[in-house]
C-alpha atoms as a PDB file:
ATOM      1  CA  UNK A   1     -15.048 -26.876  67.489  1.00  0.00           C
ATOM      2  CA  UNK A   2     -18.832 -25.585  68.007  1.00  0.00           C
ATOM      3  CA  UNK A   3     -17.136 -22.328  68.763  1.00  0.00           C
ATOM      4  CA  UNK A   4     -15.615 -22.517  66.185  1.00  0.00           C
ATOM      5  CA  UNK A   5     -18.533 -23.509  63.274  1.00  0.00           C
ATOM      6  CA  UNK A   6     -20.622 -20.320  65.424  1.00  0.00           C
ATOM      7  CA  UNK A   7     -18.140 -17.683  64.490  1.00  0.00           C
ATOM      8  CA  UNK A   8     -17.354 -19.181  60.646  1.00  0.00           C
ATOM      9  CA  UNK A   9     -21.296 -19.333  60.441  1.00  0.00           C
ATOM     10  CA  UNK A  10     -22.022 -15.620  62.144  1.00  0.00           C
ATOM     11  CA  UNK A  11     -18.844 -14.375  59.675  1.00  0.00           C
ATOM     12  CA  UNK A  12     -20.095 -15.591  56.371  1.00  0.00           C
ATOM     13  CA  UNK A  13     -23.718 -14.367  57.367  1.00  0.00           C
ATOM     14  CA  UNK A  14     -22.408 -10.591  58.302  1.00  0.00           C
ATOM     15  CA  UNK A  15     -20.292 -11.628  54.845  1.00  0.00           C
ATOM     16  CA  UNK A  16     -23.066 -12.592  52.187  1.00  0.00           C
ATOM     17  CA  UNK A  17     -25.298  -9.993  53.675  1.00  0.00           C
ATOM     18  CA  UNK A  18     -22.448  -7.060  52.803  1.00  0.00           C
ATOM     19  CA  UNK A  19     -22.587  -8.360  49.204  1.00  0.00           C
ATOM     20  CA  UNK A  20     -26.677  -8.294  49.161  1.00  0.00           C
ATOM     21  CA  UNK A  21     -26.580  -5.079  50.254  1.00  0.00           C
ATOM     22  CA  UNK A  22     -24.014  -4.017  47.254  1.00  0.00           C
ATOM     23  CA  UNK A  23     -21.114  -3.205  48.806  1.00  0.00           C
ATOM     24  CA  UNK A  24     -17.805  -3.032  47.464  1.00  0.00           C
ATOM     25  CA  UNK A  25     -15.807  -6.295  47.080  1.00  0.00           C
ATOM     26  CA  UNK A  26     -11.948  -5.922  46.723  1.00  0.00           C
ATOM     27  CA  UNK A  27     -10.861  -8.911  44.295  1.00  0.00           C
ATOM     28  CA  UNK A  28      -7.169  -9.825  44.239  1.00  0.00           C
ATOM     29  CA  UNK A  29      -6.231 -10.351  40.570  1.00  0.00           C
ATOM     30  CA  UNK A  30      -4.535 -13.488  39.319  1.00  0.00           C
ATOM     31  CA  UNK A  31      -1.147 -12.941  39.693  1.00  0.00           C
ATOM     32  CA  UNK A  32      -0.549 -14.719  35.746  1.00  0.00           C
ATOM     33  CA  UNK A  33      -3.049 -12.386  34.568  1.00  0.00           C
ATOM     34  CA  UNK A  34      -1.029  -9.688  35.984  1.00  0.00           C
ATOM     35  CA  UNK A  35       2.605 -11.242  34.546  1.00  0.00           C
ATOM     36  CA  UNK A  36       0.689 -11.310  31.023  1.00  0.00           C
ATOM     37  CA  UNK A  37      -0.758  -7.698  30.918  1.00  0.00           C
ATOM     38  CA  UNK A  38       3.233  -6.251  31.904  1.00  0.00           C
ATOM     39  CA  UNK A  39       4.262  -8.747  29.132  1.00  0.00           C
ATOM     40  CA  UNK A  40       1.978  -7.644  26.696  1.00  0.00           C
ATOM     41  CA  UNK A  41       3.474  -3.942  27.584  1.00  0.00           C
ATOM     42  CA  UNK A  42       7.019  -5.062  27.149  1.00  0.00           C
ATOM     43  CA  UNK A  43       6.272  -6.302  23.617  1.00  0.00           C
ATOM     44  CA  UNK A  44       4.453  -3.353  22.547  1.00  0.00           C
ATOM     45  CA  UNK A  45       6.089  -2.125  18.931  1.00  0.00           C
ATOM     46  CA  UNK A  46       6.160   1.138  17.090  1.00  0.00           C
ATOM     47  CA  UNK A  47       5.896   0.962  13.577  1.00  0.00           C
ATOM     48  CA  UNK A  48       5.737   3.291  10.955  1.00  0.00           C
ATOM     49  CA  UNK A  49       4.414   3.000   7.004  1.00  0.00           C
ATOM     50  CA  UNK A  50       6.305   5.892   4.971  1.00  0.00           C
ATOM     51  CA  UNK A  51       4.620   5.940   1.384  1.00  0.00           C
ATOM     52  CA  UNK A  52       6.111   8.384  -1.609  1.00  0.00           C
ATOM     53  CA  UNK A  53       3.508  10.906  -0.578  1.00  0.00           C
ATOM     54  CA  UNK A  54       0.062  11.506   0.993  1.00  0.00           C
ATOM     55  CA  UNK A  55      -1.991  12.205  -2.010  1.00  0.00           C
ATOM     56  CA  UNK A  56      -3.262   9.062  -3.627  1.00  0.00           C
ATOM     57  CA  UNK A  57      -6.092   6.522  -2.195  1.00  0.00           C
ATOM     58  CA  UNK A  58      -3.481   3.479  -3.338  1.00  0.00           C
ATOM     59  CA  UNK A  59      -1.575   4.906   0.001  1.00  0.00           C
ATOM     60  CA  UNK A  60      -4.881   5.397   1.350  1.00  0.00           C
ATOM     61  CA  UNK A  61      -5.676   1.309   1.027  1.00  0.00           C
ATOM     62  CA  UNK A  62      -2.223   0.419   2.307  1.00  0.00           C
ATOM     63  CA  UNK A  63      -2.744   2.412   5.943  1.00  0.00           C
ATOM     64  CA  UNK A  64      -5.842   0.135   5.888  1.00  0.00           C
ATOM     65  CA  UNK A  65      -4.157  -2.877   5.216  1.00  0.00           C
ATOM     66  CA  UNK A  66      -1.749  -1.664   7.975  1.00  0.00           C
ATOM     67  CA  UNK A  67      -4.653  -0.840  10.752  1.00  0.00           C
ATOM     68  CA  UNK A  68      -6.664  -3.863   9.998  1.00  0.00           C
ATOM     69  CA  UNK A  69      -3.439  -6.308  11.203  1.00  0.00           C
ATOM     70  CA  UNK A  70      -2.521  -3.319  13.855  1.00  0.00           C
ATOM     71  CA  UNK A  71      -6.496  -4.070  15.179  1.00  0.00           C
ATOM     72  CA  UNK A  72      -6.001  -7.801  14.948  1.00  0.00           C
ATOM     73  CA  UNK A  73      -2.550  -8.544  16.465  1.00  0.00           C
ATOM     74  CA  UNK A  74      -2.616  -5.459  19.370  1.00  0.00           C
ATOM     75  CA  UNK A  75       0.026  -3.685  21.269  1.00  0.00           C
ATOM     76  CA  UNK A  76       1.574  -1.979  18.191  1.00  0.00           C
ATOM     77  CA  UNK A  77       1.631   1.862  18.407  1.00  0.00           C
ATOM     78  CA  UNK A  78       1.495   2.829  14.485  1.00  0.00           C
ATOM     79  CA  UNK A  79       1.071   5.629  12.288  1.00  0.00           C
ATOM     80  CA  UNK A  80       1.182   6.533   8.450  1.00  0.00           C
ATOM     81  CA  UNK A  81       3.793   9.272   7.267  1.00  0.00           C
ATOM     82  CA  UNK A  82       5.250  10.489   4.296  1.00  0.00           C
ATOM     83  CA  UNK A  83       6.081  13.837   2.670  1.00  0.00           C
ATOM     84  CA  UNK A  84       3.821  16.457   0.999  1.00  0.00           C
ATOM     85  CA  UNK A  85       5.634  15.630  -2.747  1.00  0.00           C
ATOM     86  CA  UNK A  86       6.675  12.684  -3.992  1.00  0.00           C
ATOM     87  CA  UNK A  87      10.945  13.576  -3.249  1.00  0.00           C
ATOM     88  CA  UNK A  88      13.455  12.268  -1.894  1.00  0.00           C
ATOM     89  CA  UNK A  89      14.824  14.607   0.558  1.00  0.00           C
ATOM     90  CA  UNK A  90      11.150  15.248   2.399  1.00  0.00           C
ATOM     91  CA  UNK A  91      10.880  11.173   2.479  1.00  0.00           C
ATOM     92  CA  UNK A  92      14.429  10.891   4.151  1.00  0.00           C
ATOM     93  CA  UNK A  93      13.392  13.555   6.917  1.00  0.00           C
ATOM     94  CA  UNK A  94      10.332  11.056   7.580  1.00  0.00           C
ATOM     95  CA  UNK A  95      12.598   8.346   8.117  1.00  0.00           C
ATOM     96  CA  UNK A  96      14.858  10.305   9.883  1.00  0.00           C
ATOM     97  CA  UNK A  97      12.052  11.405  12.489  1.00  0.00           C
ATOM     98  CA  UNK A  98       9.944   7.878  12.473  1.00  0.00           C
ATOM     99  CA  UNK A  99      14.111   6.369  13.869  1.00  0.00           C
ATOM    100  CA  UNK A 100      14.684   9.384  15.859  1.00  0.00           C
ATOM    101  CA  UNK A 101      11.144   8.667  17.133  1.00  0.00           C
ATOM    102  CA  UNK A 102      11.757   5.198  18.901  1.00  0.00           C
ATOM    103  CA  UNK A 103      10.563   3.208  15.462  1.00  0.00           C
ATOM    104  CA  UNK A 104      10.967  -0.349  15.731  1.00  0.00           C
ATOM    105  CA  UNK A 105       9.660  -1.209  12.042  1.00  0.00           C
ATOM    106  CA  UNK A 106       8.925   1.004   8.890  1.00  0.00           C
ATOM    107  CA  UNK A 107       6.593  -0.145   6.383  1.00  0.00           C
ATOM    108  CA  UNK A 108       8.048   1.831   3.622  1.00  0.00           C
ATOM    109  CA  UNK A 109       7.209   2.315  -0.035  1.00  0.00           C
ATOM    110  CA  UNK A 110      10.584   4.230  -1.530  1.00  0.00           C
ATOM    111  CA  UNK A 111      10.511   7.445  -3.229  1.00  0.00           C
ATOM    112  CA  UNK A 112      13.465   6.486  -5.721  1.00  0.00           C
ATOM    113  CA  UNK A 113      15.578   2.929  -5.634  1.00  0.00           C
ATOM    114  CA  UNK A 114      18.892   5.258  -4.482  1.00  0.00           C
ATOM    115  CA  UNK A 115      17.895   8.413  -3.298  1.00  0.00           C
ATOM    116  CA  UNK A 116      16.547   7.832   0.766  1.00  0.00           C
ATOM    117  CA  UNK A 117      19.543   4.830   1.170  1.00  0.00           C
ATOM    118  CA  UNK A 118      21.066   7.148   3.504  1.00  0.00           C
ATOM    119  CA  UNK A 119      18.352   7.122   5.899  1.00  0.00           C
ATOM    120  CA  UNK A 120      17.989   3.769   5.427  1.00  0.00           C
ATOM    121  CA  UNK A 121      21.065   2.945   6.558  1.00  0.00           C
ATOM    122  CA  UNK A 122      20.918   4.932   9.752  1.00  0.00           C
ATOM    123  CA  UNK A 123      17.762   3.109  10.289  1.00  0.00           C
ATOM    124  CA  UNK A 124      18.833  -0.182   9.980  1.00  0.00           C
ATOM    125  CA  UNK A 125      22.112   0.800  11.982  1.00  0.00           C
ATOM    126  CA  UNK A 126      19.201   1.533  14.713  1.00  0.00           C
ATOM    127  CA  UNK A 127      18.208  -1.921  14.628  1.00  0.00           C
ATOM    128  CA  UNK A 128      14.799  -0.798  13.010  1.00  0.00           C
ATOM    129  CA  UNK A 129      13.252  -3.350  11.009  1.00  0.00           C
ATOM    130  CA  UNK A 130      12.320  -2.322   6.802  1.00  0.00           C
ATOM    131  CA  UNK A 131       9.746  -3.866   4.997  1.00  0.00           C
ATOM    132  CA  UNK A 132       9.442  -2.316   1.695  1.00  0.00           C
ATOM    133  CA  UNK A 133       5.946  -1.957   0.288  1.00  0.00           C
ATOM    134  CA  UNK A 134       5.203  -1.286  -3.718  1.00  0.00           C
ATOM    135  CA  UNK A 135       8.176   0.209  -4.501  1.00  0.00           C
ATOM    136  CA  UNK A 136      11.485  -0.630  -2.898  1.00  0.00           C
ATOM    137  CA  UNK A 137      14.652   1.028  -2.660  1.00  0.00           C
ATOM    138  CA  UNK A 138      17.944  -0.758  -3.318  1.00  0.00           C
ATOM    139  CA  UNK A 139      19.052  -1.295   0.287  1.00  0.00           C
ATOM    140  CA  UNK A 140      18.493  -4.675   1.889  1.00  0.00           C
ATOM    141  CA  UNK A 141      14.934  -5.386   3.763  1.00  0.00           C
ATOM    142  CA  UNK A 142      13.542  -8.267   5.453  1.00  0.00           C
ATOM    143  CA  UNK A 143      10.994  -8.134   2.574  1.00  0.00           C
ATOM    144  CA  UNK A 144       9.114  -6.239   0.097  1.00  0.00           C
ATOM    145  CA  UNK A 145       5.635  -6.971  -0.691  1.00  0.00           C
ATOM    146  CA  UNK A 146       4.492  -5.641  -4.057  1.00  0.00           C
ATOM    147  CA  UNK A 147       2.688  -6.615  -7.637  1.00  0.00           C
ATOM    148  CA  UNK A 148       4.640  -8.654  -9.734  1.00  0.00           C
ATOM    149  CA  UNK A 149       5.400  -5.430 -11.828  1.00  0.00           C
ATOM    150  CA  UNK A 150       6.571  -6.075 -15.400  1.00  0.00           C
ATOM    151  CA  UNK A 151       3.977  -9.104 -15.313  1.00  0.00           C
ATOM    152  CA  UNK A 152       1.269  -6.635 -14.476  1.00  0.00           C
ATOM    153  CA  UNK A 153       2.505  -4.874 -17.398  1.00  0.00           C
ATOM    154  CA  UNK A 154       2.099  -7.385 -19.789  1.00  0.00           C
ATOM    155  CA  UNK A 155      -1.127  -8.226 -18.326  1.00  0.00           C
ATOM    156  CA  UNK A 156      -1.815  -4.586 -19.580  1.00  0.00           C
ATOM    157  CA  UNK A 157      -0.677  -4.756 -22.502  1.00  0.00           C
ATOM    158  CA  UNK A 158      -2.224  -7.631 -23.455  1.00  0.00           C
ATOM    159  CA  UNK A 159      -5.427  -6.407 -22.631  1.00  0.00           C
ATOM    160  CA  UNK A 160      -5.208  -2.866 -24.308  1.00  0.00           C
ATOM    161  CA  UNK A 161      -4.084  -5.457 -27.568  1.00  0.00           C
ATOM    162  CA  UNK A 162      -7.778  -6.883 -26.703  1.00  0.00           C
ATOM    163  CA  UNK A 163      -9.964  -3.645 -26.677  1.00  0.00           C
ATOM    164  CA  UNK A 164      -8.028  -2.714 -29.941  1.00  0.00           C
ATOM    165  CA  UNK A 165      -8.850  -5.626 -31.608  1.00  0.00           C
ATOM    166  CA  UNK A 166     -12.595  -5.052 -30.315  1.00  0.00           C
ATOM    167  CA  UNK A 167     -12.335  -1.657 -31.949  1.00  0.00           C
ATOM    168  CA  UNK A 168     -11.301  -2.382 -34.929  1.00  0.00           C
ATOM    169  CA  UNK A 169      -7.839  -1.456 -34.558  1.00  0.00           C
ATOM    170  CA  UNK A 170      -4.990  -2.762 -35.949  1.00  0.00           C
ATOM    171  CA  UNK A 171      -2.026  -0.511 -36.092  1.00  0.00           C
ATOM    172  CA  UNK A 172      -1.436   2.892 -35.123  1.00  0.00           C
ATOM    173  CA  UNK A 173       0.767   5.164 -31.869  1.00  0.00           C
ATOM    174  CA  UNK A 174       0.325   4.575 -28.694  1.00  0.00           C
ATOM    175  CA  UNK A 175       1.430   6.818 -25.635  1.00  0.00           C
ATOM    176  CA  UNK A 176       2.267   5.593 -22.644  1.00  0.00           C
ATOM    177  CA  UNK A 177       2.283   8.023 -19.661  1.00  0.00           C
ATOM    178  CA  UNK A 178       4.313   7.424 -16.440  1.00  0.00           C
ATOM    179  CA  UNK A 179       4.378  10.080 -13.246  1.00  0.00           C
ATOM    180  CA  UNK A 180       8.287  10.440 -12.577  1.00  0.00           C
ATOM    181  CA  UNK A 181      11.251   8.576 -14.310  1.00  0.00           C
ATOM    182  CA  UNK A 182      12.752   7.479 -10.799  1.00  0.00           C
ATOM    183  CA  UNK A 183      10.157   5.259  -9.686  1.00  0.00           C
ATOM    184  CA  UNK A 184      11.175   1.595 -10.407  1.00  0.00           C
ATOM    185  CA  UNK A 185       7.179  -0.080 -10.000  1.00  0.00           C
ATOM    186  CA  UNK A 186       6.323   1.890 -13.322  1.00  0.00           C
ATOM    187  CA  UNK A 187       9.480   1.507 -15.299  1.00  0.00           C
ATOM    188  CA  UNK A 188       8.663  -2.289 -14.477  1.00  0.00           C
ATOM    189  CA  UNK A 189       5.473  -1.892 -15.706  1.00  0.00           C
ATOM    190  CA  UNK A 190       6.096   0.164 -18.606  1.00  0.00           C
ATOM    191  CA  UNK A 191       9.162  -2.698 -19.317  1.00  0.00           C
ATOM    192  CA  UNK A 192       6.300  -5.553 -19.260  1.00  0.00           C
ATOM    193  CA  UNK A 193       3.689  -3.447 -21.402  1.00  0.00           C
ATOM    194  CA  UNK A 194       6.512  -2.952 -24.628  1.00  0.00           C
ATOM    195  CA  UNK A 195       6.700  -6.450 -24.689  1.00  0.00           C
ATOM    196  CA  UNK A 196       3.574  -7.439 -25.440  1.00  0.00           C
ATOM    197  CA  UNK A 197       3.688  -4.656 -28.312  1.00  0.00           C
ATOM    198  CA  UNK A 198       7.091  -5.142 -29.591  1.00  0.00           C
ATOM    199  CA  UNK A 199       5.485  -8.249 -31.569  1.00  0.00           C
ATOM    200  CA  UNK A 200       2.896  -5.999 -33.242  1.00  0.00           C
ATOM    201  CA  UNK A 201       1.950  -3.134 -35.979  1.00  0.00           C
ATOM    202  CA  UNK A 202       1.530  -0.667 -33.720  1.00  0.00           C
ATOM    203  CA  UNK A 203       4.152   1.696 -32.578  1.00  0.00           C
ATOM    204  CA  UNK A 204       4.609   3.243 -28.857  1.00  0.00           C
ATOM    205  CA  UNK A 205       5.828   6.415 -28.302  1.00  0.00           C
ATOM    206  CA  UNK A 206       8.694   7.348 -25.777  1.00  0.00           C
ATOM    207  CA  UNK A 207       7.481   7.757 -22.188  1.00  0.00           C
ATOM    208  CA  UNK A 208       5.821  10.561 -21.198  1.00  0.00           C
ATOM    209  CA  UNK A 209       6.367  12.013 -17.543  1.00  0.00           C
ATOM    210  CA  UNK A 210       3.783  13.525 -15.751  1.00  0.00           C
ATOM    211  CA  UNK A 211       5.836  14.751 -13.033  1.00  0.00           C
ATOM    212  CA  UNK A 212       3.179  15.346 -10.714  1.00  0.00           C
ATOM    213  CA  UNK A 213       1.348  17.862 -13.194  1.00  0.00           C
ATOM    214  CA  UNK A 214      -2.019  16.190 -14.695  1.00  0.00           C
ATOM    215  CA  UNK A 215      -2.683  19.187 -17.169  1.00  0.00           C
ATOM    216  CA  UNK A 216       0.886  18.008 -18.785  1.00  0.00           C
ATOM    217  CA  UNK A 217      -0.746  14.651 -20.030  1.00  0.00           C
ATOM    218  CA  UNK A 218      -4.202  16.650 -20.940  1.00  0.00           C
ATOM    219  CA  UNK A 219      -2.311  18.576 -23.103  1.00  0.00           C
ATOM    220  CA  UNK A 220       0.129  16.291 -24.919  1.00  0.00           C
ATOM    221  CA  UNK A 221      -3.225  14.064 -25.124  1.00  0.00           C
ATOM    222  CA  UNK A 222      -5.008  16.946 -26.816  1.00  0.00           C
ATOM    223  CA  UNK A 223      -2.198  17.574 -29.187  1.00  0.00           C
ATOM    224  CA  UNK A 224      -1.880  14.009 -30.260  1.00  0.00           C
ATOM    225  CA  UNK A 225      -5.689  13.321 -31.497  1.00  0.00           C
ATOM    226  CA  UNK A 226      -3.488  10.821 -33.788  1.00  0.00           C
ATOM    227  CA  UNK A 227      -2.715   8.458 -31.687  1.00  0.00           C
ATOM    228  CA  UNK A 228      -5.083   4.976 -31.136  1.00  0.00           C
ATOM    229  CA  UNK A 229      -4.875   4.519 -27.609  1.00  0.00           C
ATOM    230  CA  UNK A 230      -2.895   5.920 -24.073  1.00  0.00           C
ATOM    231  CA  UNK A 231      -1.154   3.548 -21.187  1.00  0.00           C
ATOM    232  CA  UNK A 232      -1.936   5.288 -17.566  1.00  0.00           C
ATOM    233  CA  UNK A 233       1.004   3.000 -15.741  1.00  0.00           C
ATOM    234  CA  UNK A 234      -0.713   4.226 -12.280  1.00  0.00           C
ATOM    235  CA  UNK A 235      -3.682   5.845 -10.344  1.00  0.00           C
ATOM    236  CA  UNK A 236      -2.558   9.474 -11.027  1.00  0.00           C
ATOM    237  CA  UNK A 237      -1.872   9.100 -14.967  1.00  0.00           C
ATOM    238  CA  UNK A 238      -5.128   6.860 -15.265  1.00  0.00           C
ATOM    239  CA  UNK A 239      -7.203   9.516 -13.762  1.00  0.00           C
ATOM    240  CA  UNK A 240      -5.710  12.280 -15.806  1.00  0.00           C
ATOM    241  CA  UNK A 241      -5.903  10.116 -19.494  1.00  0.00           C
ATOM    242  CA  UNK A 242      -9.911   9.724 -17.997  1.00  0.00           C
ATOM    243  CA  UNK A 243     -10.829  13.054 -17.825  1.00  0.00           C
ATOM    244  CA  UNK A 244      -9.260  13.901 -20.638  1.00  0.00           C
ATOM    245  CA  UNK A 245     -11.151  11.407 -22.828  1.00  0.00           C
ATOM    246  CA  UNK A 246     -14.286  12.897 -20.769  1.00  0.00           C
ATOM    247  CA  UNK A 247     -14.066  16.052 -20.864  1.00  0.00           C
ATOM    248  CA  UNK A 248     -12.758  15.960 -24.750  1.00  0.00           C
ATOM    249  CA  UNK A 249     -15.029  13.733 -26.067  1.00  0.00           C
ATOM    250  CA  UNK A 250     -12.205  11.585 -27.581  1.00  0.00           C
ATOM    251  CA  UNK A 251     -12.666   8.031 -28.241  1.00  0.00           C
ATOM    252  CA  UNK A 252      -9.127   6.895 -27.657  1.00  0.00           C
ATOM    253  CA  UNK A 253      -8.784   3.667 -26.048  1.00  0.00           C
ATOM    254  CA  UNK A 254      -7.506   3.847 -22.383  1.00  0.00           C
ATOM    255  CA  UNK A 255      -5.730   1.283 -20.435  1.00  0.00           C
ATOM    256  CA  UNK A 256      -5.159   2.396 -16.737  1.00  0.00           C
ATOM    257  CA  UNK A 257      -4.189   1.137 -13.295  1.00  0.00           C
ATOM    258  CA  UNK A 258      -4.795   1.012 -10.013  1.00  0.00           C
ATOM    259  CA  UNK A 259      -8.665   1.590  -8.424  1.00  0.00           C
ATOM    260  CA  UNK A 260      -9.395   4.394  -6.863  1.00  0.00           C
ATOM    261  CA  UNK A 261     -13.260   5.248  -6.773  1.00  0.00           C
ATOM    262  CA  UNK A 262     -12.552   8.131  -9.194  1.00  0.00           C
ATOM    263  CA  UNK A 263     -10.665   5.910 -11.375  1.00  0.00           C
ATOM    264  CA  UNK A 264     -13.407   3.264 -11.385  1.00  0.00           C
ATOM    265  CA  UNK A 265     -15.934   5.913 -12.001  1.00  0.00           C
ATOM    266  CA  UNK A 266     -14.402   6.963 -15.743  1.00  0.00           C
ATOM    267  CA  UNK A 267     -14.304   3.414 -16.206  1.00  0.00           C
ATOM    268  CA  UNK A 268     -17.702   3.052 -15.442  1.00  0.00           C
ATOM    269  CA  UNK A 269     -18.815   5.908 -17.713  1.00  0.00           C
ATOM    270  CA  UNK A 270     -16.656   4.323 -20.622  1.00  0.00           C
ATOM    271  CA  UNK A 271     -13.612   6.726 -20.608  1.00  0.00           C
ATOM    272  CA  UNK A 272     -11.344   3.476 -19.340  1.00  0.00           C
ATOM    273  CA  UNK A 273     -11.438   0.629 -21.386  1.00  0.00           C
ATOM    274  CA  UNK A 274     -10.047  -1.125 -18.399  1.00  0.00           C
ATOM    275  CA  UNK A 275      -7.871  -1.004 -15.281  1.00  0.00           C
ATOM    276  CA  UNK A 276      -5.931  -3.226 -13.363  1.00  0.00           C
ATOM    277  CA  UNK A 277      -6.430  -3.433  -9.841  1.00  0.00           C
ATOM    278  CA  UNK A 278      -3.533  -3.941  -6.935  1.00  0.00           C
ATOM    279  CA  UNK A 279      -4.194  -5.395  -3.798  1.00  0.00           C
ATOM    280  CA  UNK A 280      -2.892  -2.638  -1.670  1.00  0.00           C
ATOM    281  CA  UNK A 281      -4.229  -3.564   1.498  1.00  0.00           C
ATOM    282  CA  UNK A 282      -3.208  -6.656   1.657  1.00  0.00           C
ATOM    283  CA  UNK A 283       0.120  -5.344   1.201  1.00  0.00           C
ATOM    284  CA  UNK A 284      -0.376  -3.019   4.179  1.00  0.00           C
ATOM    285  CA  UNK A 285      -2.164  -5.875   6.115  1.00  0.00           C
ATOM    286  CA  UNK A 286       1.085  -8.852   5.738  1.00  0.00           C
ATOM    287  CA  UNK A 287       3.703  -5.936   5.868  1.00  0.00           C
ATOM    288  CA  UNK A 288       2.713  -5.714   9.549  1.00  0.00           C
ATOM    289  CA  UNK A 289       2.018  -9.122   9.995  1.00  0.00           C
ATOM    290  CA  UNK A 290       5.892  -9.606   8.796  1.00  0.00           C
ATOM    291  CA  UNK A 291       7.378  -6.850  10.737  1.00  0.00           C
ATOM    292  CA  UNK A 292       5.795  -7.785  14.425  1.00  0.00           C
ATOM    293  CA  UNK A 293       6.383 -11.806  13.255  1.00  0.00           C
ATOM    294  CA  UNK A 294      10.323 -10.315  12.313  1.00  0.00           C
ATOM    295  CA  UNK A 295      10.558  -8.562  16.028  1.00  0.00           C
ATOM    296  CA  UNK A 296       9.384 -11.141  17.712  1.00  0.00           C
ATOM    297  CA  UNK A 297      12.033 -13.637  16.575  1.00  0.00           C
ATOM    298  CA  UNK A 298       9.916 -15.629  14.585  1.00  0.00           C
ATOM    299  CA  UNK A 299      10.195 -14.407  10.753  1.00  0.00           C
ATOM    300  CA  UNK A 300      14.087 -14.422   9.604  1.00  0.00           C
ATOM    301  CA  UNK A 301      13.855 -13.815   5.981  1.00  0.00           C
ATOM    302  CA  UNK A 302      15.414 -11.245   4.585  1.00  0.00           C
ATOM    303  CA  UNK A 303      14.905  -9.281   0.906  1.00  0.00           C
ATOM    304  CA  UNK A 304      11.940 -11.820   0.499  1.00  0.00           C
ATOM    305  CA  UNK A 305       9.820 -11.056  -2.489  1.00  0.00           C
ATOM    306  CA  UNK A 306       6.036 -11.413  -2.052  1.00  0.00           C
ATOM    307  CA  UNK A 307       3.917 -10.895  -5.200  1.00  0.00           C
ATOM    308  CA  UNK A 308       0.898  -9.831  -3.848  1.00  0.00           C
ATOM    309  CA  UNK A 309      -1.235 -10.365  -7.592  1.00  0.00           C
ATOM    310  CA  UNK A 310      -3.143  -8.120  -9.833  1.00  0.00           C
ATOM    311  CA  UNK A 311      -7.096  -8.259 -11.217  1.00  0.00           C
ATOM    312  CA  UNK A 312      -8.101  -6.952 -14.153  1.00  0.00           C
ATOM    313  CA  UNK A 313     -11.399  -4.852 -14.221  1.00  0.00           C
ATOM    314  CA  UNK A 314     -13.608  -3.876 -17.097  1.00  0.00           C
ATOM    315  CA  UNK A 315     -16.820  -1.860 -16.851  1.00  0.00           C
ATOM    316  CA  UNK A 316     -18.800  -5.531 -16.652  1.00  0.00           C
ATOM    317  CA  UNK A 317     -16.980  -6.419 -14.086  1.00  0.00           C
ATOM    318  CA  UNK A 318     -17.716  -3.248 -11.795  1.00  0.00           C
END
């Protein structure tokens, strides 16, 4: 036994003196910490957000949304797609390549309610996961996260019927101005804002469609110094009504939507009476949340409806 306690204490000398002097020390991971790191491997997810194109900061807010939750929850390889223009057939070939890809999930805000269900359907037939965003096509989801549309529209409406009244105004045309006929968020809202105004003396126009050309609304504004006030149903159609009034020097009454920092700049400078604001990245933020909660077994839902609310803004209130 003294031979014994010698050689332990001449061991752990020779042993403690090695680490004093720096040298490398080979540590045997935890073999739990090991099982959790391959575990944490084996659940890693690809997911995709697909919006109608890559133009507008409202998409911009949503890939936000979607990397804030992607920083938080971890192992999820994502990325943000769509096509250059607002079409169907470009949006199809990004589903198309995010499935042919390995996608698990696709966050996806639809181009048309019809016109990508093909894709869709080979996606889901993949087992891929769709959570529908803003606008949603008619093919079934596990759930779509979005603004309460034709309320928001109302919402508009009624507040447009509130900067009239503070101008003075009591009857007259109104335009309202959409981006493409195809998109089912703005028909909703456009639905909404006529029924606030089918009550009243004023009288709204047909819908006018942008179709992805800005100077189209300029003009048809400029031609129509007539009418009392314009309805921009989303970012793009807000920011064209704003510089028109701006750059015009018209004093018709603008109602827009969405926020974009150009958007809230004309509002600022008086050529928005007000906007409403989205919460897009929250949209982007639970859209994940569902889609890893969905793969994981532990969110079943399926064509759930989330309303994710709407704020209106006025240049006080900026």
């Amino acid at each position: 036994m003294k031979i014994f306690k010698a050689f332990f204490f001449i061991f752990m000398t020779i042993f403690l003196a090695g680490c004093a002097a720096g040298d490398d020390i080979v540590v045997i991971e935890d073999s739990s910490a090991v099982a959790k790191k391959e575990t944490a491997r084996e659940d890693d997810y690809k997911i995709y957000l697909i919006t109608m194109d890559l133009a507008d900061d409202f998409w911009k807010s949503i890939d936000s949304g979607c990397r804030q939750a992607v920083g938080e929850i971890g192992g999820i390889a994502y990325e943000w797609t769509g096509p250059d223009v607002n079409e169907d057939a470009p949006q199809m070939k990004c589903i198309d390549a995010a499935v042919a890809d390995g996608a698990d999930a696709i966050l996806l805000a639809a181009s048309s309610p019809r016109g990508v269900n093909e894709s869709l359907k080979k996606a889901a037939d993949a087992g891929v996961k769709i959570i529908y965003v803003d606008n949603a096509a008619e093919f079934d989801c596990v759930a779509f996260l979005a603004t309460d549309n034709e309320f928001a529209g109302e919402i508009a409406g009624e507040t447009l019927l509130q900067g009239l009244a503070e101008a003075g105004v009591t009857s007259g045309t109104i335009g309202i101005m959409v981006n493409k006929a195809n998109v089912t968020s703005t028909a909703l809202r456009v639905r909404g804002f006529r029924k606030v105004f089918a009550v009243t003396n004023f009288t709204l126009d047909d819908t006018f469609f942008m179709e992805d050309d800005p100077q189209r609304i300029k003009d048809f504004v400029a031609e129509h110094p007539e009418y009392v006030a314009f309805f921009g149903s989303n970012e793009r159609t807000a920011l064209a009504l704003g510089e028109q009034m701006r750059d015009s020097g018209s004093k018709q009454i603008v109602m827009g939507f969405d926020t974009s920092d150009a958007v809230l700049t004309l509002m600022h400078g008086g050529y928005l009476y007000a906007t409403l604001q989205q919460r897009p990245q929250l949209m982007g933020h639970d859209g994940i949340k569902i889609a890893v909660e969905t793969l994981r077994g532990e969110y079943s839902g399926t064509n759930v409806r989330i309303d994710t609310g709407v704020t209106v803004l006025k240049k006080d209130s900026i």
